[in-house]
C-alpha atoms as a PDB file:
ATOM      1  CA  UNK A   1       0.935   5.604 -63.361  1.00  0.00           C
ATOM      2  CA  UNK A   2       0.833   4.024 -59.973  1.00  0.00           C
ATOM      3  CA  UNK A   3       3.624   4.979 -57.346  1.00  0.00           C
ATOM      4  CA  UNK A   4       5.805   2.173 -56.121  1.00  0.00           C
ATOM      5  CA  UNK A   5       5.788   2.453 -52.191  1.00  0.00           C
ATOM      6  CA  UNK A   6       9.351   1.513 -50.409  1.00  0.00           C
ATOM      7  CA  UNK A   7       9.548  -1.516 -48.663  1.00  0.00           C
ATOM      8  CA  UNK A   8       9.688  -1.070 -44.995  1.00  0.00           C
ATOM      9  CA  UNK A   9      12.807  -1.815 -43.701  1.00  0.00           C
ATOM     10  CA  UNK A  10      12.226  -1.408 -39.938  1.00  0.00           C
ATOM     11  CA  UNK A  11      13.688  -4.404 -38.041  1.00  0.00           C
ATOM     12  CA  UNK A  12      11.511  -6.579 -36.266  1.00  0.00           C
ATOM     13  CA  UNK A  13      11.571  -7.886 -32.879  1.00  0.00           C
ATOM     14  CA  UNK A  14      12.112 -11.448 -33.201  1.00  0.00           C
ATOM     15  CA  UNK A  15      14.846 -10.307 -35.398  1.00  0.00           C
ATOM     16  CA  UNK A  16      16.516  -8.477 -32.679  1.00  0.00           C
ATOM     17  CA  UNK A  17      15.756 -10.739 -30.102  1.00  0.00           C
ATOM     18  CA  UNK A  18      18.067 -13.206 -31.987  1.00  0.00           C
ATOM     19  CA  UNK A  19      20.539 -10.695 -32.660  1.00  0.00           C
ATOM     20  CA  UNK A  20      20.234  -9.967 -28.735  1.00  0.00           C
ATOM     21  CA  UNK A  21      20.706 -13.544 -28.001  1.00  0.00           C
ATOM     22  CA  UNK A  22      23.570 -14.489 -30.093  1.00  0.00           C
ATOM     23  CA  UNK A  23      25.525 -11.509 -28.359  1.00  0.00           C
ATOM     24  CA  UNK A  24      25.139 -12.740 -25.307  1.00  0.00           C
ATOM     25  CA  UNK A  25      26.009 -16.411 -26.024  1.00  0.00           C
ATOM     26  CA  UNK A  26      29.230 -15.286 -27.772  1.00  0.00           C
ATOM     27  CA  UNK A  27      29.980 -13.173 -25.070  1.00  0.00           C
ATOM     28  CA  UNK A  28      29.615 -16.053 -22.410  1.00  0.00           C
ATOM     29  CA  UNK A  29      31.240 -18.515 -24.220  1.00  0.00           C
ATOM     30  CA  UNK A  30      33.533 -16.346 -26.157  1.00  0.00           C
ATOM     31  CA  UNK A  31      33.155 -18.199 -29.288  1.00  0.00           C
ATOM     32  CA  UNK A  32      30.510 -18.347 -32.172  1.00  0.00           C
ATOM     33  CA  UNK A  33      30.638 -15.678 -35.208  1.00  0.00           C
ATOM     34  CA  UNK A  34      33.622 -13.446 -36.697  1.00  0.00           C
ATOM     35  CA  UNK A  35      33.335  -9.487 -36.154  1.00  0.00           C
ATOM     36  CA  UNK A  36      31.588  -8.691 -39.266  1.00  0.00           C
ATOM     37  CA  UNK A  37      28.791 -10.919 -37.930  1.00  0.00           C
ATOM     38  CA  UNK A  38      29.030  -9.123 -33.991  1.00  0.00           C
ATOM     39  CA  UNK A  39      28.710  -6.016 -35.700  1.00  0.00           C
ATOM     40  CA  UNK A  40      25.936  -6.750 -37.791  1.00  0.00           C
ATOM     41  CA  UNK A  41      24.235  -8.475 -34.350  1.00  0.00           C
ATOM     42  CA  UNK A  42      25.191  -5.365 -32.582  1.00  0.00           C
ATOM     43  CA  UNK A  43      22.734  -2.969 -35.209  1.00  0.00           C
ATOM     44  CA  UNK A  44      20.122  -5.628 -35.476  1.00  0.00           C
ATOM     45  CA  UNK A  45      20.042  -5.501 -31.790  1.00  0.00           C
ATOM     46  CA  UNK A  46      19.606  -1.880 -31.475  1.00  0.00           C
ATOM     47  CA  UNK A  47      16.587  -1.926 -33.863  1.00  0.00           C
ATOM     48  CA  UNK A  48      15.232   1.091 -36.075  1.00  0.00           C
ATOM     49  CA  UNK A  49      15.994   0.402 -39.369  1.00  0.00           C
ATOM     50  CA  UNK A  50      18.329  -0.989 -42.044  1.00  0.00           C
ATOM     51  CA  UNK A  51      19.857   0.242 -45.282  1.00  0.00           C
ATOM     52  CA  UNK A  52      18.975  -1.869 -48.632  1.00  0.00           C
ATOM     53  CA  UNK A  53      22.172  -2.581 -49.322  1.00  0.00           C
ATOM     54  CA  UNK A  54      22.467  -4.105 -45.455  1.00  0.00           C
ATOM     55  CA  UNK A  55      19.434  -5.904 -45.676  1.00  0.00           C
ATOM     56  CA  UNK A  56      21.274  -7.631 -49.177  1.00  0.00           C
ATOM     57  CA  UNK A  57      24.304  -8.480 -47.135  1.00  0.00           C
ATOM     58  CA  UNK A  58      22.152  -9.685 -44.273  1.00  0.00           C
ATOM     59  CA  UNK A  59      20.409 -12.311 -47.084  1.00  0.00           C
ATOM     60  CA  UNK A  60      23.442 -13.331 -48.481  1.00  0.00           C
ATOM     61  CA  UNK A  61      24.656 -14.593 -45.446  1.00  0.00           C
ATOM     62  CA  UNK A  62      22.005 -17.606 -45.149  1.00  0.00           C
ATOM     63  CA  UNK A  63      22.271 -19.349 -47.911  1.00  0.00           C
ATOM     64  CA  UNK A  64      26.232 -19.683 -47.356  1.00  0.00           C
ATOM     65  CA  UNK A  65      25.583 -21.065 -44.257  1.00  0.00           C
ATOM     66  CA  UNK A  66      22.718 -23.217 -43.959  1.00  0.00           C
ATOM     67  CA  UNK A  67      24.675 -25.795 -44.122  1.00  0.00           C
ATOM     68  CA  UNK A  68      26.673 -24.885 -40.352  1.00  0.00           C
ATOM     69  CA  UNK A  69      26.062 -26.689 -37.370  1.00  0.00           C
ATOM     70  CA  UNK A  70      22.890 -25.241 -36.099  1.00  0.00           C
ATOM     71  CA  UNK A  71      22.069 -27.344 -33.709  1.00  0.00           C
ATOM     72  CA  UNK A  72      21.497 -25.452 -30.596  1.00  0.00           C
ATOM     73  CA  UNK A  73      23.882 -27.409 -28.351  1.00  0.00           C
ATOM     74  CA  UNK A  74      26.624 -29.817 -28.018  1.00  0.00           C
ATOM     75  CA  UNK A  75      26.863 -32.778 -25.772  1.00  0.00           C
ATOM     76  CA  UNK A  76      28.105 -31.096 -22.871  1.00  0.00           C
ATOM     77  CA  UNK A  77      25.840 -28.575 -23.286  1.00  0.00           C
ATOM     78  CA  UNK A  78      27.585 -25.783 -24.273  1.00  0.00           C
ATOM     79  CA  UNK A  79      25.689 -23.544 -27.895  1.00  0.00           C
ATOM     80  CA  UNK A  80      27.504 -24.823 -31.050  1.00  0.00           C
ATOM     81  CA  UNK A  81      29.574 -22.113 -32.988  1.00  0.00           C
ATOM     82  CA  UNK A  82      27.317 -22.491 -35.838  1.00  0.00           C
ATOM     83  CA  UNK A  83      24.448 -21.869 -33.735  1.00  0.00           C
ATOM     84  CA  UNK A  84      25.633 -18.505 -32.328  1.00  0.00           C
ATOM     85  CA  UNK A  85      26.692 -17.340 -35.767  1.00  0.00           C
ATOM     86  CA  UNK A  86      23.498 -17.504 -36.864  1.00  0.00           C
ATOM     87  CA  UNK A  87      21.616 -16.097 -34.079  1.00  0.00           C
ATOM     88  CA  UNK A  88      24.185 -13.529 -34.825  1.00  0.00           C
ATOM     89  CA  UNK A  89      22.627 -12.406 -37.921  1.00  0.00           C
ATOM     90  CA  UNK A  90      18.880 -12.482 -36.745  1.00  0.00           C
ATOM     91  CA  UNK A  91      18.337 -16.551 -37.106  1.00  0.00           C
ATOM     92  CA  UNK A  92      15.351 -17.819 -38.644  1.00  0.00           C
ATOM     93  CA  UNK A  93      13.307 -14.923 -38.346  1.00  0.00           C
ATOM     94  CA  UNK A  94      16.282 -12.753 -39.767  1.00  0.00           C
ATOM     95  CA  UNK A  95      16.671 -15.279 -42.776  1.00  0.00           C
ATOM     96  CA  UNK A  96      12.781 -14.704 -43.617  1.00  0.00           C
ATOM     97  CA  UNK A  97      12.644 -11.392 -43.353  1.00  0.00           C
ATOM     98  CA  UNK A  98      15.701 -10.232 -44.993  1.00  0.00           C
ATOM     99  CA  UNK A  99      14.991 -12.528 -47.663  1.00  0.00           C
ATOM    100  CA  UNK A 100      11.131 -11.310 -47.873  1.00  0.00           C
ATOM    101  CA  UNK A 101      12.852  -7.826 -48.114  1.00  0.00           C
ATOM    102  CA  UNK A 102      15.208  -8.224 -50.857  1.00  0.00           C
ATOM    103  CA  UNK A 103      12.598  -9.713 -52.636  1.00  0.00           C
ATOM    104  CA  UNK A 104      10.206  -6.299 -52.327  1.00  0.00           C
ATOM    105  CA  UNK A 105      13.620  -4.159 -52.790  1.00  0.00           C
ATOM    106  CA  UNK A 106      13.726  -5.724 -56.636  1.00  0.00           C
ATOM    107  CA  UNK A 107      10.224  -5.522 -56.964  1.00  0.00           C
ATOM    108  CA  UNK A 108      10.276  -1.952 -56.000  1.00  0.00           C
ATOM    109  CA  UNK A 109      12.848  -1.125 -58.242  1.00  0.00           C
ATOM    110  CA  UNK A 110      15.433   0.105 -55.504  1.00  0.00           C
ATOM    111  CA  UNK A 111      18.943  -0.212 -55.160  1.00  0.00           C
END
């Protein structure tokens, strides 16, 4: 019988780099994001690791808004809100690897 091993669910750099980013954009403009999003910023920020049931709520928030304004600025050059938001919950990077990690959580079997 061959052992399952547990995903890794250190967060990476790029990941908090974003998460980094986005606070300090919403803090400057005071716009972009709602708290639930800050505080999710605010541990991707701080690194170490997430929980599997974080890293599901972290992938479940792409998908619902792909479809935001992402472009990175707006005519007067100010960061959209959409932008910020996403940043906010680890951007591109943080949409591939959360993703990549639910998909090893169900393979693994965990919950």
């Amino acid at each position: 019988m061959t052992k399952k091993t547990a995903p890794d669910l250190s967060i990476p750099k790029t990941v908090q780099a974003n998460a980094k980013k986005g606070l300090e954009l919403r803090q400057e403009y005071g716009f972009g994001g709602t708290q639930v999003g800050e505080t999710t910023a605010k541990l991707l920020a701080e690194g170490g690791k997430v929980t599997a049931r974080k890293a599901r709520h972290i992938a479940q928030y792409f998908p619902r808004h792909a479809h935001d304004n992402l472009e990175q600025t707006d005519k007067k050059g100010k960061p959209s809100r959409g932008y910020i938001a996403w940043l906010l919950w680890g951007g591109d990077e943080g949409r591939a690897w959360s993703e990549g990690l639910v998909k090893q959580l169900e393979k693994a079997g965990a919950s």
